[in-house]
C-alpha atoms as a PDB file:
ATOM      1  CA  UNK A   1       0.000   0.000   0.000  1.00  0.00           C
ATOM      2  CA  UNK A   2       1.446   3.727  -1.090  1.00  0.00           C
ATOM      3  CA  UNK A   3       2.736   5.140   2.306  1.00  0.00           C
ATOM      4  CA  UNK A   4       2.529   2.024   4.233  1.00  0.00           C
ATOM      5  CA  UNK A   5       5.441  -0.075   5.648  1.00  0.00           C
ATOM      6  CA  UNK A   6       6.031  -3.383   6.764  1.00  0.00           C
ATOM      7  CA  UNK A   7       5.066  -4.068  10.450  1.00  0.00           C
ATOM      8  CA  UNK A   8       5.572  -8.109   9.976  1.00  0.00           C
ATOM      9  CA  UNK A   9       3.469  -9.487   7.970  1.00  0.00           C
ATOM     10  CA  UNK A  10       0.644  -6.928   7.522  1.00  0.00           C
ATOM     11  CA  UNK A  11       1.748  -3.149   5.925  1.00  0.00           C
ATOM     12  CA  UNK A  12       0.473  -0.006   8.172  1.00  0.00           C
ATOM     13  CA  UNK A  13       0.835   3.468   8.270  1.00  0.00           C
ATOM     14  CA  UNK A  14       4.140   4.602   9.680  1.00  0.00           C
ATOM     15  CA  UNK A  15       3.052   6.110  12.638  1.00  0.00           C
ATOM     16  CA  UNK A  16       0.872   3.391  13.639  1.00  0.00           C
ATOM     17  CA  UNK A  17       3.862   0.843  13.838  1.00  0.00           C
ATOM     18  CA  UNK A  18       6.409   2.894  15.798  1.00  0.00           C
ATOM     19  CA  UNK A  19       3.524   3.073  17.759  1.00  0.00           C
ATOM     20  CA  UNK A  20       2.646  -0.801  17.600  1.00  0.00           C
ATOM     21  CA  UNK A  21       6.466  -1.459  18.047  1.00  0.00           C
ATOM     22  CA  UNK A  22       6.388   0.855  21.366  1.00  0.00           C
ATOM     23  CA  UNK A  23       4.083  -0.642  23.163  1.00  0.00           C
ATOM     24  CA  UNK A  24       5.197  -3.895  22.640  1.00  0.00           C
ATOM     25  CA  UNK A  25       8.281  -2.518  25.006  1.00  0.00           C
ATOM     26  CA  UNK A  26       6.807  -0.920  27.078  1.00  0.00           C
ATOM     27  CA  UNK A  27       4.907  -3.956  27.648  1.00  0.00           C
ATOM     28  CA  UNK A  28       7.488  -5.984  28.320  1.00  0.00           C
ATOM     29  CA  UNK A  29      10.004  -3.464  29.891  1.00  0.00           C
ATOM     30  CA  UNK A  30      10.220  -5.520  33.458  1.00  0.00           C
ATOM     31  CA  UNK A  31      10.806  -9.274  32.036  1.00  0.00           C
ATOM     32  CA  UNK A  32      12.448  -7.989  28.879  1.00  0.00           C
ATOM     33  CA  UNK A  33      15.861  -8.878  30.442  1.00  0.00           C
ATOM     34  CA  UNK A  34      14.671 -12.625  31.403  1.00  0.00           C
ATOM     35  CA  UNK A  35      12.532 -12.929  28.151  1.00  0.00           C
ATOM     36  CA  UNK A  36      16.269 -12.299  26.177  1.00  0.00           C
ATOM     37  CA  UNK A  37      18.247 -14.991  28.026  1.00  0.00           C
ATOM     38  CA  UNK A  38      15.716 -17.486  28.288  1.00  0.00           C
ATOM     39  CA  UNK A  39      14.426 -17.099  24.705  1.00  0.00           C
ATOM     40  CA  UNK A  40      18.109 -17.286  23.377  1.00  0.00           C
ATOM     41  CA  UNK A  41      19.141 -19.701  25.529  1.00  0.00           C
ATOM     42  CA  UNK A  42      22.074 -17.765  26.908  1.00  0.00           C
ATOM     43  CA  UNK A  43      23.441 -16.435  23.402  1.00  0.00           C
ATOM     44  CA  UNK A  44      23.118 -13.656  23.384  1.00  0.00           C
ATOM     45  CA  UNK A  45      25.328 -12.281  26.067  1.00  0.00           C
ATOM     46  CA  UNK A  46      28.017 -14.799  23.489  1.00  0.00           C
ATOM     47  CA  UNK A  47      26.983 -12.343  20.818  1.00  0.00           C
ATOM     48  CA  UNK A  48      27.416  -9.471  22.552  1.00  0.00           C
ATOM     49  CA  UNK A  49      30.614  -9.830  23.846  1.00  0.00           C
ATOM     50  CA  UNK A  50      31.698 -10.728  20.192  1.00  0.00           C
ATOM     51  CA  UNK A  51      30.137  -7.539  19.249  1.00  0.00           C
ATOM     52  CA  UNK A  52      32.260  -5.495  21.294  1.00  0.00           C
ATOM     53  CA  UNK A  53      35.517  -7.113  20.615  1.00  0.00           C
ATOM     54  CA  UNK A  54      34.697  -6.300  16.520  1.00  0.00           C
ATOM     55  CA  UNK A  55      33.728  -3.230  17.369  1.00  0.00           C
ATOM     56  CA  UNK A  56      37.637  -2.316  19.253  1.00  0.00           C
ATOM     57  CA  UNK A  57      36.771   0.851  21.436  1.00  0.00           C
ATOM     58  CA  UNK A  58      39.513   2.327  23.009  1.00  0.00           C
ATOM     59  CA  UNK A  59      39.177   4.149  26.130  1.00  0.00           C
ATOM     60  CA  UNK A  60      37.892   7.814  25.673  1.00  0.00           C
ATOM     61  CA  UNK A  61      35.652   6.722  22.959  1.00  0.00           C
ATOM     62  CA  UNK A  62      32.097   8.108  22.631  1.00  0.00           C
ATOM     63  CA  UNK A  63      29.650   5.639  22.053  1.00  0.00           C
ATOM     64  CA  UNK A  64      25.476   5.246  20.795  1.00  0.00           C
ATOM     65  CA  UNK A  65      23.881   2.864  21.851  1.00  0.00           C
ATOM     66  CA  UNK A  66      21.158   3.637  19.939  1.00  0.00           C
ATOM     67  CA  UNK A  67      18.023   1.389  20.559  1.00  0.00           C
ATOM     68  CA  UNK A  68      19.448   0.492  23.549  1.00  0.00           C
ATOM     69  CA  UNK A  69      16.525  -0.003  25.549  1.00  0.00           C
ATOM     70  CA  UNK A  70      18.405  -1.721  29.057  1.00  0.00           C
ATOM     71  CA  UNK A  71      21.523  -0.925  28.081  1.00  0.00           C
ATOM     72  CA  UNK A  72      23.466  -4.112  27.697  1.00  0.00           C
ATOM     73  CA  UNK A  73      25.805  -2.691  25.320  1.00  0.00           C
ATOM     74  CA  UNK A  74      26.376   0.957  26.825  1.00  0.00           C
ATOM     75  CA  UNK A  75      27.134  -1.562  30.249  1.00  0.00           C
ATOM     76  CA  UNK A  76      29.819  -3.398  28.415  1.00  0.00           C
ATOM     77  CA  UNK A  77      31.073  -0.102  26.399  1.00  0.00           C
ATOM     78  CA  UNK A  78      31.333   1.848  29.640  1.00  0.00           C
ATOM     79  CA  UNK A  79      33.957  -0.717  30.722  1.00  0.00           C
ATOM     80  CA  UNK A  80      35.859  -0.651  27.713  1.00  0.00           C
ATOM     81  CA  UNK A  81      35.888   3.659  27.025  1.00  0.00           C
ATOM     82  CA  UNK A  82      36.511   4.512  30.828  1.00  0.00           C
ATOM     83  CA  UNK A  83      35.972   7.794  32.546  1.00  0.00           C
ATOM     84  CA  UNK A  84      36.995   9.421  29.799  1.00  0.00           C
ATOM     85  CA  UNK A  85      34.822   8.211  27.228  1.00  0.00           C
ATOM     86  CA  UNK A  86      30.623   9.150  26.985  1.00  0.00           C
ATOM     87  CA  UNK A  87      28.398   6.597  26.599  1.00  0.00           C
ATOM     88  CA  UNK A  88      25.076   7.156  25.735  1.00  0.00           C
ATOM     89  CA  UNK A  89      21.710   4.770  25.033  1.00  0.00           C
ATOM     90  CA  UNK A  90      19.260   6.449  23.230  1.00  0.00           C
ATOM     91  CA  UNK A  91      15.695   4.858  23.067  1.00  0.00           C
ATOM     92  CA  UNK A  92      12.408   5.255  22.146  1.00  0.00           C
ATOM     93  CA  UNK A  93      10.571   3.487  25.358  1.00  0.00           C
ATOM     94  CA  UNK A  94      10.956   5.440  28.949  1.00  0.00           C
ATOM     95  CA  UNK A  95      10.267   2.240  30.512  1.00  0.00           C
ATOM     96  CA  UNK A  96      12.837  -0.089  28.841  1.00  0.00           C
ATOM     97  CA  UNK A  97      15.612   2.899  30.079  1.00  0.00           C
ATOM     98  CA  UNK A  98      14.191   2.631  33.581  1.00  0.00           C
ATOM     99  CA  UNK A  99      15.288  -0.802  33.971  1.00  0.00           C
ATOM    100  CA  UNK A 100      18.486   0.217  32.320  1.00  0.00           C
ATOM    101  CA  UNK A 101      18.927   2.688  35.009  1.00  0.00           C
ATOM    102  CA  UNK A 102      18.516   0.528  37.214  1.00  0.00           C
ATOM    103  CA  UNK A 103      21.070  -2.189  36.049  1.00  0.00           C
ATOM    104  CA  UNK A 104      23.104   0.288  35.527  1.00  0.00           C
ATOM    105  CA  UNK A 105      23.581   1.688  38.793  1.00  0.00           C
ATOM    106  CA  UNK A 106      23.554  -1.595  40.140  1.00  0.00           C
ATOM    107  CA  UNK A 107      26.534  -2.548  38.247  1.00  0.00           C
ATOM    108  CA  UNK A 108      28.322   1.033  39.806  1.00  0.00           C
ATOM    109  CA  UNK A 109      27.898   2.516  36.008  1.00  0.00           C
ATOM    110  CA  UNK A 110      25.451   4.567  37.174  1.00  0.00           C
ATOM    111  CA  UNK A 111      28.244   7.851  36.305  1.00  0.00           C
ATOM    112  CA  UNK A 112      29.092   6.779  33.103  1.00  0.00           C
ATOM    113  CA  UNK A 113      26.015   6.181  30.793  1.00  0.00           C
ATOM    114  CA  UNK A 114      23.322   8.405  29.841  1.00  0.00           C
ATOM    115  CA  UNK A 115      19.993   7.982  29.089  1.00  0.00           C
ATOM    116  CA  UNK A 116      17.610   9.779  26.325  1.00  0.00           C
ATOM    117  CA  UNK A 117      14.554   9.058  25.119  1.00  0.00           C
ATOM    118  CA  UNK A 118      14.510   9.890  21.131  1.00  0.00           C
ATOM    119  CA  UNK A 119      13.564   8.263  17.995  1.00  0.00           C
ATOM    120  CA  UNK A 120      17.000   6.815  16.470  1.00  0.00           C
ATOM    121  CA  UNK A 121      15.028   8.225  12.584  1.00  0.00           C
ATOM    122  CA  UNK A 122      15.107  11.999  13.812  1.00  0.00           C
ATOM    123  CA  UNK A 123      18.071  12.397  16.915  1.00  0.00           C
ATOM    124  CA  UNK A 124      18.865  15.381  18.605  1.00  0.00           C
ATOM    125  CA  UNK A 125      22.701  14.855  18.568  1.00  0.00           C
ATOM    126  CA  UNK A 126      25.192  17.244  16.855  1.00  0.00           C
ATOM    127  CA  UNK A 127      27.054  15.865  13.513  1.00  0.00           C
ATOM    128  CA  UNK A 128      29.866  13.744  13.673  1.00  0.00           C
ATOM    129  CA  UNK A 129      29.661  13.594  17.368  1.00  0.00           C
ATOM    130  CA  UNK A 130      30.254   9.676  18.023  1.00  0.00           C
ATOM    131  CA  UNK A 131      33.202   7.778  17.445  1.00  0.00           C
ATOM    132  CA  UNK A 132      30.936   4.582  17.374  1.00  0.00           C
ATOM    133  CA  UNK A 133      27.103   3.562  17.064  1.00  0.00           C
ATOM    134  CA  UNK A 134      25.945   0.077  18.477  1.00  0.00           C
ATOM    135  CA  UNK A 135      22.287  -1.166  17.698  1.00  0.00           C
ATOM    136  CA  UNK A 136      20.843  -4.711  19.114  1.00  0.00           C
ATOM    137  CA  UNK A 137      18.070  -5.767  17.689  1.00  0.00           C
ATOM    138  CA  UNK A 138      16.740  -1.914  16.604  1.00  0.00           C
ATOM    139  CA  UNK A 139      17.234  -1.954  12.853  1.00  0.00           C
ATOM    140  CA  UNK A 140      14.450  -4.191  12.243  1.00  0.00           C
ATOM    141  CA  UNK A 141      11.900  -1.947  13.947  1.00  0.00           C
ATOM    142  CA  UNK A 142      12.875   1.026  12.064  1.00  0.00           C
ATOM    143  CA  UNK A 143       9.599   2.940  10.150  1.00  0.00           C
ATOM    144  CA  UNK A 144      12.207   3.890   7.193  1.00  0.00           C
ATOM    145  CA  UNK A 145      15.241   2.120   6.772  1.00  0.00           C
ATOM    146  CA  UNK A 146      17.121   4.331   5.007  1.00  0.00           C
ATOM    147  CA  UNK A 147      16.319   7.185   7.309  1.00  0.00           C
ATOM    148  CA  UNK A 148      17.145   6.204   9.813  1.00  0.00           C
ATOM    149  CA  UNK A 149      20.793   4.807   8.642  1.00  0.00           C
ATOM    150  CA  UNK A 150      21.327   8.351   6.900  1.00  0.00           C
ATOM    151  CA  UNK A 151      20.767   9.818  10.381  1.00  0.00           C
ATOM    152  CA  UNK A 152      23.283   6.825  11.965  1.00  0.00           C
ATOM    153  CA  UNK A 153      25.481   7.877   9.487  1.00  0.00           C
ATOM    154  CA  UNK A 154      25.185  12.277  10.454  1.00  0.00           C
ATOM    155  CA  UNK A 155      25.954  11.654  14.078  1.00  0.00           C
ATOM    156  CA  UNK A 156      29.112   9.573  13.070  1.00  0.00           C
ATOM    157  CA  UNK A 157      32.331  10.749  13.311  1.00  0.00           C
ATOM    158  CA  UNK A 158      34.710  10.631   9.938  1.00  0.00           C
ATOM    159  CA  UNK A 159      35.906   6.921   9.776  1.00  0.00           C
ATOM    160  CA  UNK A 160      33.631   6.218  12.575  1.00  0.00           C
ATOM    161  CA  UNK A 161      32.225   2.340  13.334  1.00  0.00           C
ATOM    162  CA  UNK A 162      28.895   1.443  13.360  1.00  0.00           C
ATOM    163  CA  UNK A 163      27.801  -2.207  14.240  1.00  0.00           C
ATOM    164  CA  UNK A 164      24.329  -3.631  14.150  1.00  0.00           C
ATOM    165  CA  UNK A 165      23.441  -7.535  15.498  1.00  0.00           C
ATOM    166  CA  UNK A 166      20.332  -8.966  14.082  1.00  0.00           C
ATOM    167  CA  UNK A 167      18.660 -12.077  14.436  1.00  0.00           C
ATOM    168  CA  UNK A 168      18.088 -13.796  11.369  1.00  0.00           C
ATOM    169  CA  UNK A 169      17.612 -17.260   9.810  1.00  0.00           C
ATOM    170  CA  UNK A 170      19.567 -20.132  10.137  1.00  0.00           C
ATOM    171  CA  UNK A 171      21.625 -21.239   7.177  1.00  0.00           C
ATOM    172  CA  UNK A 172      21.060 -25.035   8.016  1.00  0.00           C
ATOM    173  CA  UNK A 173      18.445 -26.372   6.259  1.00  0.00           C
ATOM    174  CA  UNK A 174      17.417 -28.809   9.330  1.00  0.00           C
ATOM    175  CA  UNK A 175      18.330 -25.769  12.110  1.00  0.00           C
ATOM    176  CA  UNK A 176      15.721 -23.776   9.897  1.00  0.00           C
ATOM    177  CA  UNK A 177      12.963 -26.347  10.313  1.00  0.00           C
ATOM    178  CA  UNK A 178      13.499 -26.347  13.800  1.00  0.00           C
ATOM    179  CA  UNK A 179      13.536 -22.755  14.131  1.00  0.00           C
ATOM    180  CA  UNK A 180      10.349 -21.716  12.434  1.00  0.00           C
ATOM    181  CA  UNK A 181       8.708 -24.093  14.821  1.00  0.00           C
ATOM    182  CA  UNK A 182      10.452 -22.471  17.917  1.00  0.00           C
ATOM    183  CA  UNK A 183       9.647 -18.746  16.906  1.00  0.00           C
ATOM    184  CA  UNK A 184       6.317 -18.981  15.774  1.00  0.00           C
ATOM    185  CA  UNK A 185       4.949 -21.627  17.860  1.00  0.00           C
ATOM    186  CA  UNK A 186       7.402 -22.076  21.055  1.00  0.00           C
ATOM    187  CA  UNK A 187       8.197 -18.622  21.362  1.00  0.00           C
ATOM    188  CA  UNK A 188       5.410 -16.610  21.894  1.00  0.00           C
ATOM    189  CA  UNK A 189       3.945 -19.376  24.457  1.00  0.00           C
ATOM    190  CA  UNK A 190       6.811 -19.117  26.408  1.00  0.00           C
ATOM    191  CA  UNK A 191       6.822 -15.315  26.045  1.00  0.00           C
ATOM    192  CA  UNK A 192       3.591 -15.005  27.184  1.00  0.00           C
ATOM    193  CA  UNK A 193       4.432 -17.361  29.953  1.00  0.00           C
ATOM    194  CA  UNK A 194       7.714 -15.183  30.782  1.00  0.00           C
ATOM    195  CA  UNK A 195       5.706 -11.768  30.033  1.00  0.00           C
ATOM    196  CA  UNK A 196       2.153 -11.981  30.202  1.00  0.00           C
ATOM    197  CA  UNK A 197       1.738 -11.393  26.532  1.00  0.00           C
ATOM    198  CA  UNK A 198       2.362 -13.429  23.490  1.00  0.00           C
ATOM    199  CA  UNK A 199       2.399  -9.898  20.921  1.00  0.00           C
ATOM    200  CA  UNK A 200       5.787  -8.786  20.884  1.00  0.00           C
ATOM    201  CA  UNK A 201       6.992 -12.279  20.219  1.00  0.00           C
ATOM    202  CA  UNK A 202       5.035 -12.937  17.431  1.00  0.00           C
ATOM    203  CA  UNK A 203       5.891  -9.456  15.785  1.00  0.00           C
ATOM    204  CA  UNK A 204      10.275 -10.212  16.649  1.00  0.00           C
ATOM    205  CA  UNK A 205       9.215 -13.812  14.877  1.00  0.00           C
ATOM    206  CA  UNK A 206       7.646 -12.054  11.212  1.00  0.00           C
ATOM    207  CA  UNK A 207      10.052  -8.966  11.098  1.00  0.00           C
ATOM    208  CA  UNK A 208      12.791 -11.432  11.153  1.00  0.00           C
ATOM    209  CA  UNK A 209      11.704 -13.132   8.295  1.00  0.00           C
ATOM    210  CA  UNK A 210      10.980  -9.639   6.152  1.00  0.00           C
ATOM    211  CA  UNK A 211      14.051  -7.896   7.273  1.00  0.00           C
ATOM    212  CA  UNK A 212      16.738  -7.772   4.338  1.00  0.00           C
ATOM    213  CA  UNK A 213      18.562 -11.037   3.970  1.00  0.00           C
ATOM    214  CA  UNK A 214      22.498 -10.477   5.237  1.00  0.00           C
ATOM    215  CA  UNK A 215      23.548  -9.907   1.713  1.00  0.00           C
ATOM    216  CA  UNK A 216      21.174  -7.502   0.559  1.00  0.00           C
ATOM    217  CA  UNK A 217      21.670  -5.680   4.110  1.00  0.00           C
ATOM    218  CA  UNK A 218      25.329  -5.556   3.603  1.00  0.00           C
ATOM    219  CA  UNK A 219      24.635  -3.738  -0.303  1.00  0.00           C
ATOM    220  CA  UNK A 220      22.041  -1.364   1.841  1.00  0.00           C
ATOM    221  CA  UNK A 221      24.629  -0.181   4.167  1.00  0.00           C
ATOM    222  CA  UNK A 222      27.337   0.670   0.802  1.00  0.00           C
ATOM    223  CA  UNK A 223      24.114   2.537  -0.872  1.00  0.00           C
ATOM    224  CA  UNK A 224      23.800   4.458   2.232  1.00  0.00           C
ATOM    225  CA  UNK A 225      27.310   5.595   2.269  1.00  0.00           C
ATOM    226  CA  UNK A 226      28.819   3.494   4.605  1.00  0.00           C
ATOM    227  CA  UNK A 227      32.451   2.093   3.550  1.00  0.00           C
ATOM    228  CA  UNK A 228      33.439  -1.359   4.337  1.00  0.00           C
ATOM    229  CA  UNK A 229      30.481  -2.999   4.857  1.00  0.00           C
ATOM    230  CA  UNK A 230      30.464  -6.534   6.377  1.00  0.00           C
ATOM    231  CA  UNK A 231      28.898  -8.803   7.879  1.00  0.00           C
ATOM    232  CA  UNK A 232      29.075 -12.328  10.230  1.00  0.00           C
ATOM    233  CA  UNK A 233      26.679 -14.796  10.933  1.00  0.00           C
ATOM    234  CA  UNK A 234      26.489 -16.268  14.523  1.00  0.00           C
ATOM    235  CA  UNK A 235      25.426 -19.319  15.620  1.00  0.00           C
ATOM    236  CA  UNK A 236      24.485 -20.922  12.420  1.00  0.00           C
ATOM    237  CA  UNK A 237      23.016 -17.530  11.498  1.00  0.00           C
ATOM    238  CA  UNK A 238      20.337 -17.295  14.429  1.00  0.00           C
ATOM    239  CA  UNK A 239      21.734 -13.609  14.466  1.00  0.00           C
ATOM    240  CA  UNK A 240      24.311 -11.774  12.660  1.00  0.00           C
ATOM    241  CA  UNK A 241      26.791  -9.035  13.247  1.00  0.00           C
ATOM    242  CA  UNK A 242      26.758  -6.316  10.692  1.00  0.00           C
ATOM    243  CA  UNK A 243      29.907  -3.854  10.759  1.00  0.00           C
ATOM    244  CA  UNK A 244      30.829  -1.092   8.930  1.00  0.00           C
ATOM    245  CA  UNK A 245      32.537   2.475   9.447  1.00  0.00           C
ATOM    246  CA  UNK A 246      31.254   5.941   7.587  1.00  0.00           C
ATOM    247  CA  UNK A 247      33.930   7.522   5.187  1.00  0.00           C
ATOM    248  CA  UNK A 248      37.061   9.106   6.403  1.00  0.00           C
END
């Protein structure tokens, strides 16, 4: 439909799914932390910490960590940039960053990350401001693609990095069989078990499977003006790293 884009399956308006997409986190803001480890079986703290070493900060860096709802990544990029680096999680849901707060000052972080609530299409950060831009999981529930890794790209630094991880679909042909089972029947039951609502769950399971395949993702990132797009599957491609660094 002219206008529309994809939430899933179905096409809406754009407002309607940024909408759609924050409620689901709000939602789940409280049990979004245990939903993620059990649903993943433990990975994705693996991925994560593969994430980071790809992504080599140096102390004194300042880092996005755009879509960063509880702030895993700002936690482990605080570590890395020090005192002297910023860290900063930017996110469209208040109540995913008030668990983040809280994790964060429980982990004596509390100093070293901050929090605002923005829409990673439309940011209120200066130009070339950030040495490096993290996303988990947040490209996917973009309303315009492109936008909004044009406006990744403005808030970069010269020869900044930017890193995305994505889940994705196994490249086994067995593992795949397996896995559309698990996400669209497993999953949400156990989400709704976990959460008290089966929604969110079924939404990660369909933008998954319309989100541009690795490839295509990769040629995305060069038409956007990125340089040296790349791009690693994980786990037999149950998520992916995407890298790449904006032009010196």
């Amino acid at each position: 439909m002219p206008g529309h884009v994809p939430y899933g399956y179905r096409f809406v308006a754009p407002v309607e799914k940024r909408n759609l997409v924050l409620g689901h986190f709000e939602a789940i803001a409280q049990r979004y932390d245990l939903a993620d480890t059990l649903l993943s079986c433990g990975l994705h703290h693996l991925w994560r910490r593969r994430a980071m070493r790809r992504l080599h900060l140096r102390p004194g860096d300042r880092v996005l960590d755009l879509c960063g709802g509880t702030g895993d990544f700002a936690l482990l990029a605080a570590r890395i940039v020090g005192p002297a680096g910023t860290v900063v999680v930017c996110d469209f849901s208040r109540a995913m960053m008030h668990v983040g707060r809280g994790r964060a000052k429980r982990a004596g972080m509390a100093e070293r990350i901050h929090w605002m609530q923005g829409d990673a299409e439309q940011m209120g950060f200066a130009d070339h401001f950030f040495d490096a831009v993290i996303v988990g999981y947040g490209v996917r529930n973009f309303v315009s693609l492109e936008n909004g890794m044009r406006e990744i790209s403005r808030v970069m630094r010269p020869g900044g990095k930017f890193l995305a991880m994505e889940f994705s679909i196994p490249t086994s042909p067995l593992l795949r069989r397996l896995y559309h089972l698990y996400s669209f029947h497993l999953m949400p039951r156990a989400g709704r078990l976990i959460t008290g609502t089966d929604a969110p769950f079924r939404y990660l399971a369909e933008s998954i499977r319309v989100f541009p395949e690795p490839k295509q993702f990769q040629a995305h990132l060069l038409d956007y003006g990125f340089q040296n797009a790349a791009y690693e599957p994980l786990s037999s491609g149950l998520a992916v790293l995407y890298s790449a660094a904006t032009p010196q």
